[in-house]
N, C-alpha and C. Protein backbone atom coordinates (compact mmCIF):
# COMPACT_ATOMS: atom_id res chain seq x y z
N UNK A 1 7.57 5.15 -11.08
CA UNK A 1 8.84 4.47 -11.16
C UNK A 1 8.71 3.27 -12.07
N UNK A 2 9.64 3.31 -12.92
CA UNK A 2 9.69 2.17 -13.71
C UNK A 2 10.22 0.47 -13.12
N UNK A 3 9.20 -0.48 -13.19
CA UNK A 3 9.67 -1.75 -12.71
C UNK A 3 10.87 -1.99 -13.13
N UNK A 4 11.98 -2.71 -12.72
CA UNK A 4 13.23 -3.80 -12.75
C UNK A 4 12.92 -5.17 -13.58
N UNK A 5 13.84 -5.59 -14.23
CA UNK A 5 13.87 -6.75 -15.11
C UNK A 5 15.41 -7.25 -14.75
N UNK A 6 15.36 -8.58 -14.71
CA UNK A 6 16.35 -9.65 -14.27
C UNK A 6 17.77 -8.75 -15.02
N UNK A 7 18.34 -8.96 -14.39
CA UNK A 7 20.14 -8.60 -14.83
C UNK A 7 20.05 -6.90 -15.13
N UNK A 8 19.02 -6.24 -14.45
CA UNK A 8 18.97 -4.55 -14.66
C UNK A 8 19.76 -4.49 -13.60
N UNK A 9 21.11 -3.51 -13.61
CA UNK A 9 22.36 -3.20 -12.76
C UNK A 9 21.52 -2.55 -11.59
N UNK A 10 20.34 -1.38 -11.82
CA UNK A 10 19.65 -0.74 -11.09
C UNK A 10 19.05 -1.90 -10.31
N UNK A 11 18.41 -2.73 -10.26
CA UNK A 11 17.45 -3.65 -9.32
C UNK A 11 18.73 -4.09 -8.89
N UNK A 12 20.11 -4.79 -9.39
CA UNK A 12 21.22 -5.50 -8.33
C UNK A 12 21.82 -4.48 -7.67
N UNK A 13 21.86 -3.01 -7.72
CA UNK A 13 22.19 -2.37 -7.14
C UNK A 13 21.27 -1.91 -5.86
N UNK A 14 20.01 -1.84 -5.99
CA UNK A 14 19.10 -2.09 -4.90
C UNK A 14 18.89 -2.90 -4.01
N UNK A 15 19.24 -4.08 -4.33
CA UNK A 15 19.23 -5.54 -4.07
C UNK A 15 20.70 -5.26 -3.15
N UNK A 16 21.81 -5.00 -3.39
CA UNK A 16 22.95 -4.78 -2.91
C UNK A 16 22.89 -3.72 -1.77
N UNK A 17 22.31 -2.73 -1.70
CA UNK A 17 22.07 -1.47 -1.06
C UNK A 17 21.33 -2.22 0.44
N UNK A 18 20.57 -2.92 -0.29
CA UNK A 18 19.21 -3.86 1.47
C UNK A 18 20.39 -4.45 2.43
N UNK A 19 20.15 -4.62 3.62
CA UNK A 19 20.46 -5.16 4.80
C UNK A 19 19.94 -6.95 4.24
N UNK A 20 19.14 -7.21 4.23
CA UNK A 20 18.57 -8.53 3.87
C UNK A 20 17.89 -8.26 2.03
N UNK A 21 18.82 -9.05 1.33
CA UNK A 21 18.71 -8.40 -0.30
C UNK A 21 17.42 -9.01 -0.88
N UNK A 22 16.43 -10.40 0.27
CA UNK A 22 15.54 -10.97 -0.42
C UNK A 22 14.24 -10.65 1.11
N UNK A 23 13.58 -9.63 0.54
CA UNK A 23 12.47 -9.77 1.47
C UNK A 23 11.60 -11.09 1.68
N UNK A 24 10.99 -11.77 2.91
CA UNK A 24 10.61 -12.68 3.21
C UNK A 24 9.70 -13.32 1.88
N UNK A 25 8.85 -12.22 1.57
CA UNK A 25 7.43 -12.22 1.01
C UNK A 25 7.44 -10.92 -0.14
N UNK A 26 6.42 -11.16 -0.63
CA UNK A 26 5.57 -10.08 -1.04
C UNK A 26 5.25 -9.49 -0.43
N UNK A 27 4.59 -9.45 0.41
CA UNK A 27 4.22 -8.31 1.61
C UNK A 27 4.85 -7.55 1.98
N UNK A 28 6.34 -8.25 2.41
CA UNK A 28 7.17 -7.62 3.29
C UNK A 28 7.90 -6.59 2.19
N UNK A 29 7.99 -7.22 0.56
CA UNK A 29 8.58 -5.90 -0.59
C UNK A 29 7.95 -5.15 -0.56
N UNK A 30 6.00 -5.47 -0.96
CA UNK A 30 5.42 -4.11 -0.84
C UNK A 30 5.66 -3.23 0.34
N UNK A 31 5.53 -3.63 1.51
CA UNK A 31 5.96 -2.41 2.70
C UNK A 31 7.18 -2.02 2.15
N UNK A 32 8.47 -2.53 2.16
CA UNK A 32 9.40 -2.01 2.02
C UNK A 32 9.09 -0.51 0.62
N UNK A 33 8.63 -1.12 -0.20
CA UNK A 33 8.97 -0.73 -1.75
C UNK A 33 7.64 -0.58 -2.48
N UNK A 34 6.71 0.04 -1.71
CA UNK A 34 5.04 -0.35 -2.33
C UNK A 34 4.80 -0.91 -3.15
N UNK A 35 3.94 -0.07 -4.05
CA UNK A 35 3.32 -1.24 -5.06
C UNK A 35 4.51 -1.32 -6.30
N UNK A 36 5.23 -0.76 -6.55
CA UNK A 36 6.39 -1.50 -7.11
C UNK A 36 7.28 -2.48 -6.98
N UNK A 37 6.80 -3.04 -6.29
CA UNK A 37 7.46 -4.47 -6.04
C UNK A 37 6.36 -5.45 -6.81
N UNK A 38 5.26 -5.29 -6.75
CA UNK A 38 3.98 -5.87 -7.33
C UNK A 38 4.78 -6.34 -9.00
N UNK A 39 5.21 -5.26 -9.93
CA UNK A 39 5.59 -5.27 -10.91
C UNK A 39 6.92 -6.13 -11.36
N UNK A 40 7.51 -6.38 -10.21
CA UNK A 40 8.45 -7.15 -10.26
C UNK A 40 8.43 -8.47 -10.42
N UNK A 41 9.53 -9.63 -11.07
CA UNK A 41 8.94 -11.04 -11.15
C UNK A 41 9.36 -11.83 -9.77
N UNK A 42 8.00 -13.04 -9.76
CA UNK A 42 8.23 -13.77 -8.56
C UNK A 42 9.70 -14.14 -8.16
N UNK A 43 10.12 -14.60 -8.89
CA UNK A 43 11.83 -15.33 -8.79
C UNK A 43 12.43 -14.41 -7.87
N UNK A 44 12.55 -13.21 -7.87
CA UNK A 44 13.00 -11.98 -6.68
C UNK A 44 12.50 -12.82 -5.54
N UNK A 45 11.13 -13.13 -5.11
CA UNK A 45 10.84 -13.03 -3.42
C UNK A 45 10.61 -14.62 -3.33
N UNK A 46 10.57 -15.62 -4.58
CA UNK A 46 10.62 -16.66 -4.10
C UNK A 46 11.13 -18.23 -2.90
N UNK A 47 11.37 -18.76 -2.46
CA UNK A 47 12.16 -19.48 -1.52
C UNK A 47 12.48 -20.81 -3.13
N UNK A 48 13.78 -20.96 -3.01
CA UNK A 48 13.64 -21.67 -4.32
C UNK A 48 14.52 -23.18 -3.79
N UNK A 49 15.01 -22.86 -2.37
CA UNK A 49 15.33 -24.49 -1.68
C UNK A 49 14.10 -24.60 -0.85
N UNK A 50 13.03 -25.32 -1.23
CA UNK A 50 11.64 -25.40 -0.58
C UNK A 50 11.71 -26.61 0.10
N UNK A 51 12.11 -26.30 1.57
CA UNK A 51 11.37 -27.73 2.18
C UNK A 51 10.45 -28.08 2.68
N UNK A 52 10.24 -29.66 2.48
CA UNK A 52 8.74 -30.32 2.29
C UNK A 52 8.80 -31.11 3.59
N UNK A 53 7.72 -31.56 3.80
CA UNK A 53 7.71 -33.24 4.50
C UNK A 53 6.65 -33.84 4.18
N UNK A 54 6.68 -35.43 4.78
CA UNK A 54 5.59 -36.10 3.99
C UNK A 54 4.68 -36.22 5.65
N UNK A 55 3.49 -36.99 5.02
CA UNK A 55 2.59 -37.21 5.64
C UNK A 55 2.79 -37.94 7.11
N UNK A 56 3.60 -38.76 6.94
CA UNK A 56 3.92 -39.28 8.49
C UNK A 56 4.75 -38.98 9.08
N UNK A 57 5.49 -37.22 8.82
CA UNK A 57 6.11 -36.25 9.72
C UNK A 57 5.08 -35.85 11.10
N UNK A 58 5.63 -35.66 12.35
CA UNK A 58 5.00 -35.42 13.66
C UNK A 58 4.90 -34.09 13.30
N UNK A 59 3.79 -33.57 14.20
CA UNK A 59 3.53 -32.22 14.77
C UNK A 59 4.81 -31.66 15.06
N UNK A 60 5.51 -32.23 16.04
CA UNK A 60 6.80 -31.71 16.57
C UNK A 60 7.86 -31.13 15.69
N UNK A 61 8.01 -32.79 14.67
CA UNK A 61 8.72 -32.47 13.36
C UNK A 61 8.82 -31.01 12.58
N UNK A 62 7.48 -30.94 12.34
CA UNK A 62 7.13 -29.64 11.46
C UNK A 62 7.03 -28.12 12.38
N UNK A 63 6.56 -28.43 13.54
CA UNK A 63 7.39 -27.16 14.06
C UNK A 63 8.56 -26.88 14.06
N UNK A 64 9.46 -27.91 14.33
CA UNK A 64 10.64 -27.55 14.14
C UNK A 64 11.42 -27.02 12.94
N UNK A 65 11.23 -27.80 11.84
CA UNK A 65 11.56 -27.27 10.62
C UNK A 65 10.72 -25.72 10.21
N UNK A 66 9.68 -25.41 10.87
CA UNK A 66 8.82 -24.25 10.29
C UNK A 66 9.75 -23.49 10.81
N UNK A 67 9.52 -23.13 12.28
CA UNK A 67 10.46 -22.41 13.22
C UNK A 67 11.99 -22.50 12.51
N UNK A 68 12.86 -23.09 12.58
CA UNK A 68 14.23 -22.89 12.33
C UNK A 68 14.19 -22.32 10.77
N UNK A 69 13.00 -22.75 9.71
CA UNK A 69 13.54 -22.66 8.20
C UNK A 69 12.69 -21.23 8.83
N UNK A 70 11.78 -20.35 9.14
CA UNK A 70 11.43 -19.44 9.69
C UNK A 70 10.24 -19.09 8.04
N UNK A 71 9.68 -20.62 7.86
CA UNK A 71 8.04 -19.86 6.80
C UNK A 71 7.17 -20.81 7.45
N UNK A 72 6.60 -20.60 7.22
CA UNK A 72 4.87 -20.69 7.53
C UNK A 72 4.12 -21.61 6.61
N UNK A 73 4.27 -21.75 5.44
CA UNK A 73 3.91 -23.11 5.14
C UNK A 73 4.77 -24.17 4.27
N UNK A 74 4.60 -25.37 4.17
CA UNK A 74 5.35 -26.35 4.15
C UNK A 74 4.58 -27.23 3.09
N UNK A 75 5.17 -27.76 1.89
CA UNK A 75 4.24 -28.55 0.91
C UNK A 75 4.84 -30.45 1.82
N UNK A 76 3.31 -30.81 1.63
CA UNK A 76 3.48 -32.18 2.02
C UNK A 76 3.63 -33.31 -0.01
N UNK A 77 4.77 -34.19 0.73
CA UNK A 77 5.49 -34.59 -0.57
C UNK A 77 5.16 -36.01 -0.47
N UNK A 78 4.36 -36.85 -1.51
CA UNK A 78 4.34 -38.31 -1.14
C UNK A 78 5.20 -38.94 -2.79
N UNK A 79 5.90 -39.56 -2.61
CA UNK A 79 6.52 -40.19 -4.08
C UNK A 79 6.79 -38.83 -5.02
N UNK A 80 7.18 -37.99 -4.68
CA UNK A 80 7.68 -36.80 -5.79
C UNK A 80 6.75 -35.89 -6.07
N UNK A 81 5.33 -36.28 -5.63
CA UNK A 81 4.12 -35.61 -5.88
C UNK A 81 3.89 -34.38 -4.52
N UNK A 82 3.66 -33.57 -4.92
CA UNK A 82 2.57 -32.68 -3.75
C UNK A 82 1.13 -32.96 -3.53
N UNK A 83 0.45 -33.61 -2.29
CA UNK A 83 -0.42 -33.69 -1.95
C UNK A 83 -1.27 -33.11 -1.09
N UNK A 84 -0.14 -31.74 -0.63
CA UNK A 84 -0.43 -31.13 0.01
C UNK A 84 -0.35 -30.02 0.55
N UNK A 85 -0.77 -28.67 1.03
CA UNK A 85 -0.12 -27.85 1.87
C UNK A 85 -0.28 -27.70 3.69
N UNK A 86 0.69 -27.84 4.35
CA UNK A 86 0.52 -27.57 5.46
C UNK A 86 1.01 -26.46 6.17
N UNK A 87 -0.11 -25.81 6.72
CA UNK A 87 0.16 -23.96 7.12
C UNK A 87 0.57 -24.06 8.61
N UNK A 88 1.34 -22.75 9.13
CA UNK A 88 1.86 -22.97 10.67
C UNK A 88 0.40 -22.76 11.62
N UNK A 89 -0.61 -22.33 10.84
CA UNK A 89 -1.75 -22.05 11.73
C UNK A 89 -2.69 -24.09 11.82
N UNK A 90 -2.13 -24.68 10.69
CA UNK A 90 -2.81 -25.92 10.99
C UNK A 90 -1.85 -26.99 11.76
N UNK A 91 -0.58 -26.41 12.10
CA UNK A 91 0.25 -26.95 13.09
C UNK A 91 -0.20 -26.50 14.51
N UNK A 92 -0.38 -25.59 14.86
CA UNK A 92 -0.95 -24.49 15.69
C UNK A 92 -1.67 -25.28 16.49
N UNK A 93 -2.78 -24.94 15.25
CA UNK A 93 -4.19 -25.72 15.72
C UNK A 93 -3.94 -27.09 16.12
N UNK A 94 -3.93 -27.63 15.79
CA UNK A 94 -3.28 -29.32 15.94
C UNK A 94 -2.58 -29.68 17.34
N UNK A 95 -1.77 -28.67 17.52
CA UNK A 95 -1.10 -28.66 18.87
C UNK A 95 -1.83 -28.53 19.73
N UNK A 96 -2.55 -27.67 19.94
CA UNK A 96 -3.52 -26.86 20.89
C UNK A 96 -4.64 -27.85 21.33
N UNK A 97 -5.14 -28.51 20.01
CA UNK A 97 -6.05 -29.56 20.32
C UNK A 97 -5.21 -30.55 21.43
N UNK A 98 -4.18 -31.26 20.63
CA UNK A 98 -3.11 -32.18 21.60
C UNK A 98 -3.42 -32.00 23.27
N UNK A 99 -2.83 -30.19 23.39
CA UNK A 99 -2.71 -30.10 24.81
C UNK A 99 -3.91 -29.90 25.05
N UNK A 100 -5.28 -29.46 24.72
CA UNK A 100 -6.13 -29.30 25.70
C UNK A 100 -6.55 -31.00 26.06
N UNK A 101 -6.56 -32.20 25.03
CA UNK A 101 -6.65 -33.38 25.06
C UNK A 101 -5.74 -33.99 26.28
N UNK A 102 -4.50 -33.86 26.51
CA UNK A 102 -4.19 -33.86 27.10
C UNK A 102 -4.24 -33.64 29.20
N UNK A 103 -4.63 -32.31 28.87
CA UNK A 103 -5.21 -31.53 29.91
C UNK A 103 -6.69 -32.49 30.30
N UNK A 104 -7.30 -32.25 29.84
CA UNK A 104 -8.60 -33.11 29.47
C UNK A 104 -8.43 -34.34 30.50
N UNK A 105 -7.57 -35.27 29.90
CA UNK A 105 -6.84 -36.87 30.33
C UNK A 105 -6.51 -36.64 31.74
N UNK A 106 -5.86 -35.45 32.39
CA UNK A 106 -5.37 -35.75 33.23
C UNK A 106 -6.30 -35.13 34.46
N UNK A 107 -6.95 -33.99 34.51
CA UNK A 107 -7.54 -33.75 34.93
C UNK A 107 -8.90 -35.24 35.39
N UNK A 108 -9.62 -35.61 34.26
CA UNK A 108 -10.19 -37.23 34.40
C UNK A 108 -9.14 -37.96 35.38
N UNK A 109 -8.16 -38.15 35.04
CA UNK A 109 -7.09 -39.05 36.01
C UNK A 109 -7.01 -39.04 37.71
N UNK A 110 -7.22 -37.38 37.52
CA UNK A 110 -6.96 -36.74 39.07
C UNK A 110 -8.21 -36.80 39.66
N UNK A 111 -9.43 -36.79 39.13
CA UNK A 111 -10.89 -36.88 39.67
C UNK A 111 -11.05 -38.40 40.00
N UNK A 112 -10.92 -39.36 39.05
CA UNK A 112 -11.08 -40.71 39.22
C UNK A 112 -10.30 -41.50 40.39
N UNK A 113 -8.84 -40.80 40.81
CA UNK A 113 -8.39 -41.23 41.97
C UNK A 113 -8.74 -41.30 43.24
């Protein structure tokens, strides 16, 4: 099968034909559409309103925005610059530490009484 190029009636007609016209990912085109989606340009599966947060966003913060914007990672923004990427698995993690710290604290609390 021959790849699609921007403004080909055939790719907006495909694009028109989908239930959801922008697969999440790459991944999710190749399943859909194997390795012909590979051939296709990024701008198709990109997120092109990308939101960021900066460094002294909470844990909480960024779950929330991950969860509701529904991706997985998030560029950290200081003065216009990217300094960073933050993935939902290093939110994850982060949390998990929190509560076992937590757990930790109180358990100490309940022994010491």
């Amino acid at each position: 099968m021959v790849g699609f190029r921007r403004g080909d009636s055939q790719l907006e007609a495909e694009l028109a034909r989908r239930k959801n016209p922008r697969p999440r990912d790459v991944t999710g085109a190749v399943a859909d559409e194997s390795v012909t989606a590979l051939a296709r340009p990024v701008s198709l599966y990109m997120t092109r309103a990308v939101a960021t947060c900066s460094e002294t966003d909470s844990i909480e913060e960024l779950m929330e925005m991950m969860t509701s914007g529904r991706f997985r990672h998030m560029p950290v923004v200081d003065n216009g610059l990217i300094t960073g990427i933050v993935s939902i698995g290093d939110v994850v993690k982060t949390r998990i530490a929190e509560t076992v710290q937590e757990a930790a604290s109180l358990r100490q609390y309940i022994t010491a009484a």
